[in-house]
N, C-alpha and C. Protein backbone atom coordinates (compact mmCIF):
# COMPACT_ATOMS: atom_id res chain seq x y z
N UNK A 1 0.04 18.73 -2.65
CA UNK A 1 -0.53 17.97 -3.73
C UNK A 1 -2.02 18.23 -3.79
N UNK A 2 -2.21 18.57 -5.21
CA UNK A 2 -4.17 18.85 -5.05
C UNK A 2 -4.85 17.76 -5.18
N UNK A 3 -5.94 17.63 -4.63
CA UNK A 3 -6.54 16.49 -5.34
C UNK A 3 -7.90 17.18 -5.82
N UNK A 4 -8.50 16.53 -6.76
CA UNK A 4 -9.36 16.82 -7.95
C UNK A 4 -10.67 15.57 -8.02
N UNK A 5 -11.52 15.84 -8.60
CA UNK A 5 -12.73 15.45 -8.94
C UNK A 5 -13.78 15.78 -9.65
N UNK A 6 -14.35 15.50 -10.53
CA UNK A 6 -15.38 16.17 -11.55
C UNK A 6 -16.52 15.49 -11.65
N UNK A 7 -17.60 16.05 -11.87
CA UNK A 7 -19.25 15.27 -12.07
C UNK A 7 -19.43 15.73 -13.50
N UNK A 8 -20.06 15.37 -14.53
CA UNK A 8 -20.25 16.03 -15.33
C UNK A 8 -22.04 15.17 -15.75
N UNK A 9 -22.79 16.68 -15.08
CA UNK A 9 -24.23 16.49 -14.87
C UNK A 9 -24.68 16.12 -16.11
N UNK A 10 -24.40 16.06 -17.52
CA UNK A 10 -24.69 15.95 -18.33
C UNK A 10 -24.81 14.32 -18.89
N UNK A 11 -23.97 13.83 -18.27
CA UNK A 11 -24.24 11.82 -18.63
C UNK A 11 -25.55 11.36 -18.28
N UNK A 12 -25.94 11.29 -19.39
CA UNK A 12 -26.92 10.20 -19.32
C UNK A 12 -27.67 9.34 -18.77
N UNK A 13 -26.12 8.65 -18.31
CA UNK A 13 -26.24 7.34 -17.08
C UNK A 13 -26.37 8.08 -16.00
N UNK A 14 -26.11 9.06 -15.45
CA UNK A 14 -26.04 9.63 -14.29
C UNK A 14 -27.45 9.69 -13.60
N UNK A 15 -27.58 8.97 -12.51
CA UNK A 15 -28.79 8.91 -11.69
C UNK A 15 -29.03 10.27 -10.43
N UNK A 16 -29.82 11.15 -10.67
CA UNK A 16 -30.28 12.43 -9.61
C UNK A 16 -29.90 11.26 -8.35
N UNK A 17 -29.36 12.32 -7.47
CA UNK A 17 -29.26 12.06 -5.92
C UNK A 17 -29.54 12.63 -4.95
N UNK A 18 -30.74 12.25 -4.44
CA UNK A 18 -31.78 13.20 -3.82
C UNK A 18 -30.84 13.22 -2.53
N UNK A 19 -31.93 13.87 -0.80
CA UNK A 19 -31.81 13.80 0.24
C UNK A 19 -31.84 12.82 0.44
N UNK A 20 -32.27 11.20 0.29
CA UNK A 20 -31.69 9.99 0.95
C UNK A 20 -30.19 9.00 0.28
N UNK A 21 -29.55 9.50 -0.79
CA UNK A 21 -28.61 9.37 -0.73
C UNK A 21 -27.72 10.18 -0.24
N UNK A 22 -27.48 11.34 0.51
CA UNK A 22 -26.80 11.99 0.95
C UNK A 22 -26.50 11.04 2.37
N UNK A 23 -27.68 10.29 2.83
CA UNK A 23 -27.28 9.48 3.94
C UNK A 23 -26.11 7.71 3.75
N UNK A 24 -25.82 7.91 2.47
CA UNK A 24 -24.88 7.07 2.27
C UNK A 24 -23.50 7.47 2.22
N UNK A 25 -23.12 8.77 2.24
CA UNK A 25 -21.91 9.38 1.93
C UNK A 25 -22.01 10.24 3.22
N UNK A 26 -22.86 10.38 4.01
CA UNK A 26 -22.31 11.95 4.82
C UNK A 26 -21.81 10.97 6.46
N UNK A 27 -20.56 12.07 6.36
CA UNK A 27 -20.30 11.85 7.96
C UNK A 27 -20.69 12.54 8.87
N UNK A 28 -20.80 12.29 10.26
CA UNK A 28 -21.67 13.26 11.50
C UNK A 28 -21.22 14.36 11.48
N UNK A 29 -19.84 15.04 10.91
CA UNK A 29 -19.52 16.45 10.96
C UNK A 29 -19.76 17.19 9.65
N UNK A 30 -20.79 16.02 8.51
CA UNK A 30 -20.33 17.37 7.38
C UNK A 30 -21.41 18.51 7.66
N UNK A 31 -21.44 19.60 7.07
CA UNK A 31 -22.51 20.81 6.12
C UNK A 31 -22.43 21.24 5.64
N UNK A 32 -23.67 20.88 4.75
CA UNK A 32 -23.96 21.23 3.19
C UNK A 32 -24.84 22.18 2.99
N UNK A 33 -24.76 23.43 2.29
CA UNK A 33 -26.30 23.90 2.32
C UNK A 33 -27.02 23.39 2.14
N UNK A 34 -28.63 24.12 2.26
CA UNK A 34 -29.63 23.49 1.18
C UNK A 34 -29.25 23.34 -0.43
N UNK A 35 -29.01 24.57 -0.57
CA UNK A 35 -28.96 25.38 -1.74
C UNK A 35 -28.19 24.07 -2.59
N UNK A 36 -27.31 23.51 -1.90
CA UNK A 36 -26.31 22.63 -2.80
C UNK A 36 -26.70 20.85 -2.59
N UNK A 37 -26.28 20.04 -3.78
CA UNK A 37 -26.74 18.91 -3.77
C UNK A 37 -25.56 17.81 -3.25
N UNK A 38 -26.02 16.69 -3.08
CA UNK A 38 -25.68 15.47 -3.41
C UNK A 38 -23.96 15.52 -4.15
N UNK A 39 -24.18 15.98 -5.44
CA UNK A 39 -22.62 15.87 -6.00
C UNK A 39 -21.86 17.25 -5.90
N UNK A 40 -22.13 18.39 -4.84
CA UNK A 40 -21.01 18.77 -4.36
C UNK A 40 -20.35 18.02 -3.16
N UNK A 41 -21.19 17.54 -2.19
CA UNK A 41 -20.56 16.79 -1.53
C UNK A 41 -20.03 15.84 -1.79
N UNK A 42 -20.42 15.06 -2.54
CA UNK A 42 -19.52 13.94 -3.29
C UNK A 42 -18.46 14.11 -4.24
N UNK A 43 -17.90 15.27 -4.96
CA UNK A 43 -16.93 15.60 -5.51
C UNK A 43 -15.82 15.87 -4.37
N UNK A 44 -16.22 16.96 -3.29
CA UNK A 44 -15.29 17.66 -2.64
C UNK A 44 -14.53 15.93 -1.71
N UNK A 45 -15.49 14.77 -0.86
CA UNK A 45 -15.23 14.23 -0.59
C UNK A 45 -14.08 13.14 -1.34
N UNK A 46 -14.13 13.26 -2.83
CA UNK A 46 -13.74 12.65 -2.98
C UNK A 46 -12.31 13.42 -3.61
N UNK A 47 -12.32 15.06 -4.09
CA UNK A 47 -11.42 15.50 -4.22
C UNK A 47 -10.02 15.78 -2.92
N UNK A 48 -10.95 15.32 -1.85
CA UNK A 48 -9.98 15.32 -0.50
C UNK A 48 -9.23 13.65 -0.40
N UNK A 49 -10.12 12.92 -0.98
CA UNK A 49 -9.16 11.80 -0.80
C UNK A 49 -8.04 11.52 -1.44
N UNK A 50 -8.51 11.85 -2.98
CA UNK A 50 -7.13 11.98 -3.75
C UNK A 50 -6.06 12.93 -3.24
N UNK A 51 -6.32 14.05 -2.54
CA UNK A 51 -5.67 14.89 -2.13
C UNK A 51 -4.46 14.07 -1.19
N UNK A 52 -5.31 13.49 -0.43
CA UNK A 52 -4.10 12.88 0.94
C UNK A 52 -3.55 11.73 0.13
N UNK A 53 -4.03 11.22 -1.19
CA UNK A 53 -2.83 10.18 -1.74
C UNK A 53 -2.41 8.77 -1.07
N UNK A 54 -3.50 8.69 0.17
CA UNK A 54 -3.70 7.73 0.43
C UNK A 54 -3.81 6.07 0.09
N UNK A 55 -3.33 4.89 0.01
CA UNK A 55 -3.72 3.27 -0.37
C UNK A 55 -4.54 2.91 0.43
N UNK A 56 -6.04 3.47 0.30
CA UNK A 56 -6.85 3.15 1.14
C UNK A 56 -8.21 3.48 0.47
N UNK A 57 -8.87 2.36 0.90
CA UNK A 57 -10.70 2.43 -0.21
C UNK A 57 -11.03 3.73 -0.13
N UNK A 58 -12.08 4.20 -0.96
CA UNK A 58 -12.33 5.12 -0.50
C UNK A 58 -13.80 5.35 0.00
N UNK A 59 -13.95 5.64 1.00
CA UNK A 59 -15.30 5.76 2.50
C UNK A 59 -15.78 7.16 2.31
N UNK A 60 -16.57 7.80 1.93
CA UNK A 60 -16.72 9.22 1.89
C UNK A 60 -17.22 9.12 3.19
N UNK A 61 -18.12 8.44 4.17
CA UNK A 61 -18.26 8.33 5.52
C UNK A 61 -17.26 8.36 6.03
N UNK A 62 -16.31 8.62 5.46
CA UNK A 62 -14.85 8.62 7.07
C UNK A 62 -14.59 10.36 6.54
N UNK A 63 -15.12 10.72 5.66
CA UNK A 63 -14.57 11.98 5.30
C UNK A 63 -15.41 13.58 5.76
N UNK A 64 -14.99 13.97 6.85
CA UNK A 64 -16.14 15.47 7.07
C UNK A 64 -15.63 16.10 5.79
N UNK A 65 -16.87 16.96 5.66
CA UNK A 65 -16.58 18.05 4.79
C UNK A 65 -17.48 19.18 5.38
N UNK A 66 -17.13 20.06 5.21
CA UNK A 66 -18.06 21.87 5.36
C UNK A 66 -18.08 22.36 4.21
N UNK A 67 -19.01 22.78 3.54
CA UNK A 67 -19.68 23.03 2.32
C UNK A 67 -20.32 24.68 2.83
N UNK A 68 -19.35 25.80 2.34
CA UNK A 68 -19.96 26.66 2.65
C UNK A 68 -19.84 28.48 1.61
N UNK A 69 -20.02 29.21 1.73
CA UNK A 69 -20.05 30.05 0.59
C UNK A 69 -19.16 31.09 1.01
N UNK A 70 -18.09 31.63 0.05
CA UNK A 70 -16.67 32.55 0.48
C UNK A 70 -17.51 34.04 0.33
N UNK A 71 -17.07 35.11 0.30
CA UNK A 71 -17.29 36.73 0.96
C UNK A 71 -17.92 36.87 -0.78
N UNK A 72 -17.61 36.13 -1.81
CA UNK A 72 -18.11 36.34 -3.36
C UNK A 72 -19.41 35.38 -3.59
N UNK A 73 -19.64 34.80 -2.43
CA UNK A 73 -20.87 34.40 -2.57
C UNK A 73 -20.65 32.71 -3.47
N UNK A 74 -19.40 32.15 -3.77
CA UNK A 74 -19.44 30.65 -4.42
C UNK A 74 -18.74 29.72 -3.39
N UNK A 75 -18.95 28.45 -3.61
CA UNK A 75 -19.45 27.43 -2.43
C UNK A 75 -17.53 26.98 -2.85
N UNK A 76 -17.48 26.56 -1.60
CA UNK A 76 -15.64 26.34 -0.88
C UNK A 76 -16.29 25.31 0.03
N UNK A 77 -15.22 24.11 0.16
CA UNK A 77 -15.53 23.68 1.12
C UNK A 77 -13.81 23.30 1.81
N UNK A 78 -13.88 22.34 3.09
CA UNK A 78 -12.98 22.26 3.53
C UNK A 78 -13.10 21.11 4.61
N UNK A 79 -12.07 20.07 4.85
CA UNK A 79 -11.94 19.16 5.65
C UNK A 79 -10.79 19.27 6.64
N UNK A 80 -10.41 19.36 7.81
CA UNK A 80 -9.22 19.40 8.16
C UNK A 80 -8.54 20.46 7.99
N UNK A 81 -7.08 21.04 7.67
CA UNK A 81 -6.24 21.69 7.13
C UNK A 81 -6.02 21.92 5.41
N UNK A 82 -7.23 20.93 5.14
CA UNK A 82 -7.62 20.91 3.66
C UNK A 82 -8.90 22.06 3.17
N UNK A 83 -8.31 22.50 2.19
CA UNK A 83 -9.37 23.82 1.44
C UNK A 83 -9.84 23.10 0.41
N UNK A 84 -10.90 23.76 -0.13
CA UNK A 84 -11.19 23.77 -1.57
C UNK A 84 -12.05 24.40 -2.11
N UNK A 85 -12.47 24.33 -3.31
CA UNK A 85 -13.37 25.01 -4.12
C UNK A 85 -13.35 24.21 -5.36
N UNK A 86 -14.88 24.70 -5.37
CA UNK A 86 -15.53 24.78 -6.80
C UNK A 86 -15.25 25.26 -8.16
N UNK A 87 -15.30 24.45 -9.01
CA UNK A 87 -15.57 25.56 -10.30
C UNK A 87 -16.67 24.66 -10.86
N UNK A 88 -17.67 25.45 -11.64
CA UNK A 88 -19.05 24.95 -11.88
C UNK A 88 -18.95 25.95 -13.57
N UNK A 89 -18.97 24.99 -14.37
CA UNK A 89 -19.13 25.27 -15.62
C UNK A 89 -19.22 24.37 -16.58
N UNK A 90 -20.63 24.41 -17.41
CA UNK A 90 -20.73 23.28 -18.52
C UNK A 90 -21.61 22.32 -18.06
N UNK A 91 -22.25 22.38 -16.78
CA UNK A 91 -22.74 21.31 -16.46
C UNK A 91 -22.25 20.58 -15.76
N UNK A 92 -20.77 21.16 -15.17
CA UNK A 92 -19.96 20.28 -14.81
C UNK A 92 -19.44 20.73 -13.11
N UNK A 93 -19.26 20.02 -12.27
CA UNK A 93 -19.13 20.59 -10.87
C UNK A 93 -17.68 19.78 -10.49
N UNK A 94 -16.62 20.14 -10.67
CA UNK A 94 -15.34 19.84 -9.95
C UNK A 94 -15.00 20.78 -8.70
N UNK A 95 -13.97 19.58 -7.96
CA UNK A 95 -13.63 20.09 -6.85
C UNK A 95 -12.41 19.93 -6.42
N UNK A 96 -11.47 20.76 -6.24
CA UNK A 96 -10.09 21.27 -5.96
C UNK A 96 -10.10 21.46 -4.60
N UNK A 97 -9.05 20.10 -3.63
CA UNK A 97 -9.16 20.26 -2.40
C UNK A 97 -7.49 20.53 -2.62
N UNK A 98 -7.12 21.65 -1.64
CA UNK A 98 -5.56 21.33 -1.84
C UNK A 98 -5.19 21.90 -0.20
N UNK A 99 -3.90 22.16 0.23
CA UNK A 99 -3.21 22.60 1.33
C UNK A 99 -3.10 24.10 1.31
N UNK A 100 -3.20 24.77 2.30
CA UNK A 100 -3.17 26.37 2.31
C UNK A 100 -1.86 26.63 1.06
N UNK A 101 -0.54 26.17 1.43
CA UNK A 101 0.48 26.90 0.76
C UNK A 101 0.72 26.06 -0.68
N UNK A 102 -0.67 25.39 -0.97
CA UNK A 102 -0.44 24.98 -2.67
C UNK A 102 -0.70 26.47 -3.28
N UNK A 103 -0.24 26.46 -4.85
CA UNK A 103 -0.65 27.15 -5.80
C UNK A 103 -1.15 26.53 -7.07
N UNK A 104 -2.07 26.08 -7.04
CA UNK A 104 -2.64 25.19 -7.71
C UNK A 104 -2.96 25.44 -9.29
N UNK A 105 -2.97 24.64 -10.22
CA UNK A 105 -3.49 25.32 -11.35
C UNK A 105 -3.96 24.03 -11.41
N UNK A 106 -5.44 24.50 -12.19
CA UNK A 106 -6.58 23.08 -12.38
C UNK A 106 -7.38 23.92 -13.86
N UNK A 107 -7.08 23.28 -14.65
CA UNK A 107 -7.80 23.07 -16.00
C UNK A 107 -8.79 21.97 -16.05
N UNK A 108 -9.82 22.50 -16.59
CA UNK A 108 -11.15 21.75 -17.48
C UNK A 108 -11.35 21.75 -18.37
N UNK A 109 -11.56 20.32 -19.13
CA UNK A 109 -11.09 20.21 -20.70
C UNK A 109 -12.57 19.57 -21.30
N UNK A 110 -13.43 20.13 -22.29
CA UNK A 110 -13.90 19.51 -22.78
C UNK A 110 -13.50 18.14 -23.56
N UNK A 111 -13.99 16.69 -23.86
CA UNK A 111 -13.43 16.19 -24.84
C UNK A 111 -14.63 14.69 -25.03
N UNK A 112 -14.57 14.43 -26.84
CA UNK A 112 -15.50 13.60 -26.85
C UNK A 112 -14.66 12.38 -27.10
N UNK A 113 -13.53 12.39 -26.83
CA UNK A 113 -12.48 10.65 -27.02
C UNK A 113 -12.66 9.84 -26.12
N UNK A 114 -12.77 8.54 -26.53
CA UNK A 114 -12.89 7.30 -25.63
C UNK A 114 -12.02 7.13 -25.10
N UNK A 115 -10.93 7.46 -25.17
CA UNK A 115 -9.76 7.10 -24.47
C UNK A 115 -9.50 8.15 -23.16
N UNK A 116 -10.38 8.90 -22.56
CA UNK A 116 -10.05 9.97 -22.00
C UNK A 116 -9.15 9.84 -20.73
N UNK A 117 -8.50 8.29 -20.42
CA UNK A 117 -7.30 8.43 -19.73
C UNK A 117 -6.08 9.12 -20.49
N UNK A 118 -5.95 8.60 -21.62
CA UNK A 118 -4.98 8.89 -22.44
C UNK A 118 -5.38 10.58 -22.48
N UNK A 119 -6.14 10.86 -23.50
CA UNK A 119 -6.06 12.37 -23.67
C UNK A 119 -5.94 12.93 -22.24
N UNK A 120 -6.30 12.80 -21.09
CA UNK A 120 -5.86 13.73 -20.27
C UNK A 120 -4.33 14.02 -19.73
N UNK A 121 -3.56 12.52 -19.88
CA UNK A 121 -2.27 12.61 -19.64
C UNK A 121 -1.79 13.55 -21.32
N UNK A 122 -2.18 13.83 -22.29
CA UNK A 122 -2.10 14.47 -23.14
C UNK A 122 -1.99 15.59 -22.90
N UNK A 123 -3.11 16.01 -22.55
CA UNK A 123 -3.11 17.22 -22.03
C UNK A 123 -2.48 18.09 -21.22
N UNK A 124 -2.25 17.42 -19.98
CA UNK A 124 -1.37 17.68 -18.99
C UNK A 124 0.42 18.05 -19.65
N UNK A 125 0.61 16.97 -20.25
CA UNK A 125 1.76 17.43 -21.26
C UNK A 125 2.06 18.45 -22.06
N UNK A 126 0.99 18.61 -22.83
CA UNK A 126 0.91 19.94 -23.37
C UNK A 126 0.60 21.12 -22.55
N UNK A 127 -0.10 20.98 -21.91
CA UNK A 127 0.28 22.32 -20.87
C UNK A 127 1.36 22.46 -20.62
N UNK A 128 2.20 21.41 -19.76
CA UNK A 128 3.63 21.71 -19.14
C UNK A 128 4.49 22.17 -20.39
N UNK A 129 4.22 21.78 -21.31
CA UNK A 129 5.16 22.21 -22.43
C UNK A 129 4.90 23.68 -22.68
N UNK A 130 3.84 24.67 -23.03
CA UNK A 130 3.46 25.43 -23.60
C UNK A 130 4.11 26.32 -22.34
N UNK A 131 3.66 25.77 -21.29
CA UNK A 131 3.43 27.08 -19.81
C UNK A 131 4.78 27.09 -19.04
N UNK A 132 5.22 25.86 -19.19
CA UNK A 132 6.77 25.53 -18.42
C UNK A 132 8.17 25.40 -18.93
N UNK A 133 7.95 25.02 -21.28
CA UNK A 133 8.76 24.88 -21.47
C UNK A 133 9.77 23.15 -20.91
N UNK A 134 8.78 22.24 -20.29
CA UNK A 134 8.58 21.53 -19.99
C UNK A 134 8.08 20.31 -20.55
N UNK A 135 9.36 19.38 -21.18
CA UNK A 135 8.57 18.46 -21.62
C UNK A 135 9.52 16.82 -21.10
N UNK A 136 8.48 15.98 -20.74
CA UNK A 136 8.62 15.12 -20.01
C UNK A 136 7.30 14.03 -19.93
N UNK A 137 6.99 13.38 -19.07
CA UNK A 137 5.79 12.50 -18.98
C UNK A 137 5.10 12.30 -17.66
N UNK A 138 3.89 11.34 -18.00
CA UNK A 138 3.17 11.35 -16.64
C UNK A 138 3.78 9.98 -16.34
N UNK A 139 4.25 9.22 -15.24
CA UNK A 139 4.50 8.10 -14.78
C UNK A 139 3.77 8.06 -13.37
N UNK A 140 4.00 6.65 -13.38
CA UNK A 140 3.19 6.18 -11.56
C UNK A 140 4.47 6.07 -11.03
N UNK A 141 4.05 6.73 -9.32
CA UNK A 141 5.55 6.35 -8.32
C UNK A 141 5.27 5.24 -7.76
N UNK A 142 6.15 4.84 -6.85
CA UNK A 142 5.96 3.67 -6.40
C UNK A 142 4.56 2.94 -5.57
N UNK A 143 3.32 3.71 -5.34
CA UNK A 143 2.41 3.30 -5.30
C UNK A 143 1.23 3.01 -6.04
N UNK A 144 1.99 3.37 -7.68
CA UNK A 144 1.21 3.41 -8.52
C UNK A 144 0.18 4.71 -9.01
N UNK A 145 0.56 6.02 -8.03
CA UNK A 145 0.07 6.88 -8.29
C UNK A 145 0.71 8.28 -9.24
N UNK A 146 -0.27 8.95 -9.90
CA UNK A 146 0.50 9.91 -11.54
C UNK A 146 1.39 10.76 -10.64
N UNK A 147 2.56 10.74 -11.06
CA UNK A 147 3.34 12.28 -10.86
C UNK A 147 4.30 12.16 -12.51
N UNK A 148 4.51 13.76 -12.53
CA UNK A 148 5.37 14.14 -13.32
C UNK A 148 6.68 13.72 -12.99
N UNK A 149 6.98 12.95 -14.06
CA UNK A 149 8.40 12.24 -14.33
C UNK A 149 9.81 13.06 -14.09
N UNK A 150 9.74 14.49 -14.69
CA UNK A 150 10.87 15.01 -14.29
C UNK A 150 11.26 15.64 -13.13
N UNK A 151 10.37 16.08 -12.52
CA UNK A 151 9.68 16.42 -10.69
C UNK A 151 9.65 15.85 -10.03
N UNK A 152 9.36 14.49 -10.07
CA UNK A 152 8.55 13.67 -9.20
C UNK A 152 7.29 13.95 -8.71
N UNK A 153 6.71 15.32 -8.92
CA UNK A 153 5.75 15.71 -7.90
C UNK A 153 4.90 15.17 -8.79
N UNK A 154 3.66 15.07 -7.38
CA UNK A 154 1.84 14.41 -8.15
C UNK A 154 1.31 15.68 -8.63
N UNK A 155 0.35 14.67 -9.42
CA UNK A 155 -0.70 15.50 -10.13
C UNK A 155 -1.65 14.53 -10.03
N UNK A 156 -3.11 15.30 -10.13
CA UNK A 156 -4.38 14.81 -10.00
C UNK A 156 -4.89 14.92 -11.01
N UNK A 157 -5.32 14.09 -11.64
CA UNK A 157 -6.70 14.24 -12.77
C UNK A 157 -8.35 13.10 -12.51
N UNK A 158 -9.13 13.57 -13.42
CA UNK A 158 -10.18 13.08 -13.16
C UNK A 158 -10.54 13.46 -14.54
N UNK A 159 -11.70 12.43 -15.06
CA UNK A 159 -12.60 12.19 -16.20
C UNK A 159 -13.92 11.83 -15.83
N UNK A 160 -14.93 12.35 -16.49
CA UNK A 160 -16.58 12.03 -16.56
C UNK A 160 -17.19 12.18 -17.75
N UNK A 161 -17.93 11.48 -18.27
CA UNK A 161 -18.68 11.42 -19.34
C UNK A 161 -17.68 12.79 -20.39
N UNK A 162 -18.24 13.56 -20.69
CA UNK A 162 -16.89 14.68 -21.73
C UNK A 162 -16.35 15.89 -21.06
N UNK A 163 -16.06 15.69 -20.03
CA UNK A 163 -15.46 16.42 -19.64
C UNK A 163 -14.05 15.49 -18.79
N UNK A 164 -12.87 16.47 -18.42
CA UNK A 164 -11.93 15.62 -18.05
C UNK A 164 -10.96 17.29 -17.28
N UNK A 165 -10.05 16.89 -15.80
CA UNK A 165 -9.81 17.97 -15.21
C UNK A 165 -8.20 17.23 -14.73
N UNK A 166 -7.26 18.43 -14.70
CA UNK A 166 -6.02 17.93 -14.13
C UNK A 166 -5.60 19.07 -13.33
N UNK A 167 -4.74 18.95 -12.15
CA UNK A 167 -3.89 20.08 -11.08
C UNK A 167 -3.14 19.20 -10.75
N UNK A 168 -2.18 20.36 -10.34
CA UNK A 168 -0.81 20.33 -9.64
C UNK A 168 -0.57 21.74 -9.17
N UNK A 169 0.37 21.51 -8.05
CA UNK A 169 0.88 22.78 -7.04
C UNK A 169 2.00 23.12 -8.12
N UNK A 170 1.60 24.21 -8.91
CA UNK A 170 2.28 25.10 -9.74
C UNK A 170 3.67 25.62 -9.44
N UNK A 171 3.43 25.93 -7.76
CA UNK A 171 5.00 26.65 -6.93
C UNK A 171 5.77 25.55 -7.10
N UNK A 172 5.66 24.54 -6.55
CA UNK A 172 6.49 23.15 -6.59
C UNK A 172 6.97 22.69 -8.00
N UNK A 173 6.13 22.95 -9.17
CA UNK A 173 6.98 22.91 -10.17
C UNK A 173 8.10 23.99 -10.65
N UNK A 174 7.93 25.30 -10.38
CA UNK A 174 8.82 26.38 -9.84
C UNK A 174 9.69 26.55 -9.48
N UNK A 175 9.41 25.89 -8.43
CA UNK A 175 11.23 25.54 -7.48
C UNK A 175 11.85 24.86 -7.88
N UNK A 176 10.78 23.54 -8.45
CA UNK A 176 12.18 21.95 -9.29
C UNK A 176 12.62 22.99 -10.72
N UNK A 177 11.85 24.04 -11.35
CA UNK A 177 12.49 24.56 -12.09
C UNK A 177 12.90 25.75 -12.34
N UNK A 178 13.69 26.40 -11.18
CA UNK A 178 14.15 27.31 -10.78
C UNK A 178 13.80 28.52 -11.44
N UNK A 179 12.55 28.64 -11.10
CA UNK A 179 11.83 29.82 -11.83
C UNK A 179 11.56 30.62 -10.34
C-alpha cells in the first residue's frame, strides 16, 4: 500500500519553515540535506504514515526518515523497509513512500474546486476506468480508511491548496484483475 502526501508551495496561507521548525518534526535518526527544506521532510514523514495505515495520531517525531539523492541526482528518501521519492513539479513537492515490491502509480492533478475531496475520489475513478477498464468506487474499510470497492485494496490520496495526488500498488490491482 503507498502512502502519499503533497505540499503545494504555492498557498498563500502557507508559512516558510525555517531550521527551527525542523526541530519540531525531526527524530534523532533523520537526514536531510542542506540542500532540502522543512517540507521534504514533512511530506515524506507523513507519506510514511499513511503508508503503514496505521489508527494512530500522527507524531512525525516517532518517524526517522533519510533524505538522500539516487545515482540521477533527485532526493528519495526512506524509513525502515519503506522507500520513497519525490516528484517536484508546479510548486508542488509530494512524496510516495511505498514497500520494495509495490508498483505504484501516483498521479498529480492540478484543480481549482472546493470540493477537492470529492474531485479526487473523481479522479481516481476515472483513471481506473480509462487504464483498467475498471469501474467501481472509492469506499472506507472497516477502519474508515479509502480502498477500492471492487479490490478491496487501499489507495492513498492527498489535497493542498490546487493541487491534489492519488496511488495505489498497480500489480495488486493486476492480480485482482487477472491481467
Amino acid at each position: 500500500m503507498p502512502g502519499i502526501d503533497l505540499i503545494d508551495l504555492n498557498d498563500p496561507l502557507l508559512r516558510e519553515r525555517g531550521e527551527n521548525a525542523l526541530r519540531l518534526i525531526t527524530h534523532e535518526d533523520d537526514e536531510l540535506p542542506d540542500s532540502l527544506g522543512f517540507w521534504y521532510l514533512w511530506t515524506a514523514k507523513e507519506a510514511v504514515f499513511k503508508q503503514k495505515r496505521e489508527l494512530i495520531n500522527f507524531d512525525p517525531k516517532e518517524i526517522p526518515i533519510k533524505v538522500s539523492f539516487d545515482e540521477e541526482d533527485q532526493p528519495v528518501f526512506a524509513s525502515g523497509q519503506i522507500g520513497g521519492r519525490y516528484l517536484v513539479r508546479d510548486n508542488t513537492i509530494v512524496a510516495l513512500a511505498t514497500l520494495a515490491e509495490e508498483n505504484s502509480v501516483l498521479e498529480l492533478i492540478r484543480s481549482d474546486t472546493q470540493n477537492q475531496s470529492l474531485k479526487i475520489r473523481e479522479s481516481i475513478l476515472q483513471y481506473l476506468k480509462v487504464n483498467f477498464n475498471l469501474e467501481t468506487s472509492i469506499v472506507s474499510d472497516g477502519d474508515g480508511l479509502p480502498i477500492i470497492k471492487a479490490s478491496g485494496q487501499p489507495v492513498s490520496f492527498t489535497h493542498h491548496h490546487h493541487h491534489m495526488a492519488f496511488a495505489f500498488d498497480q500489480a495488486a490491482l493486476k492480480s485482482f484483475l487477472g491481467h
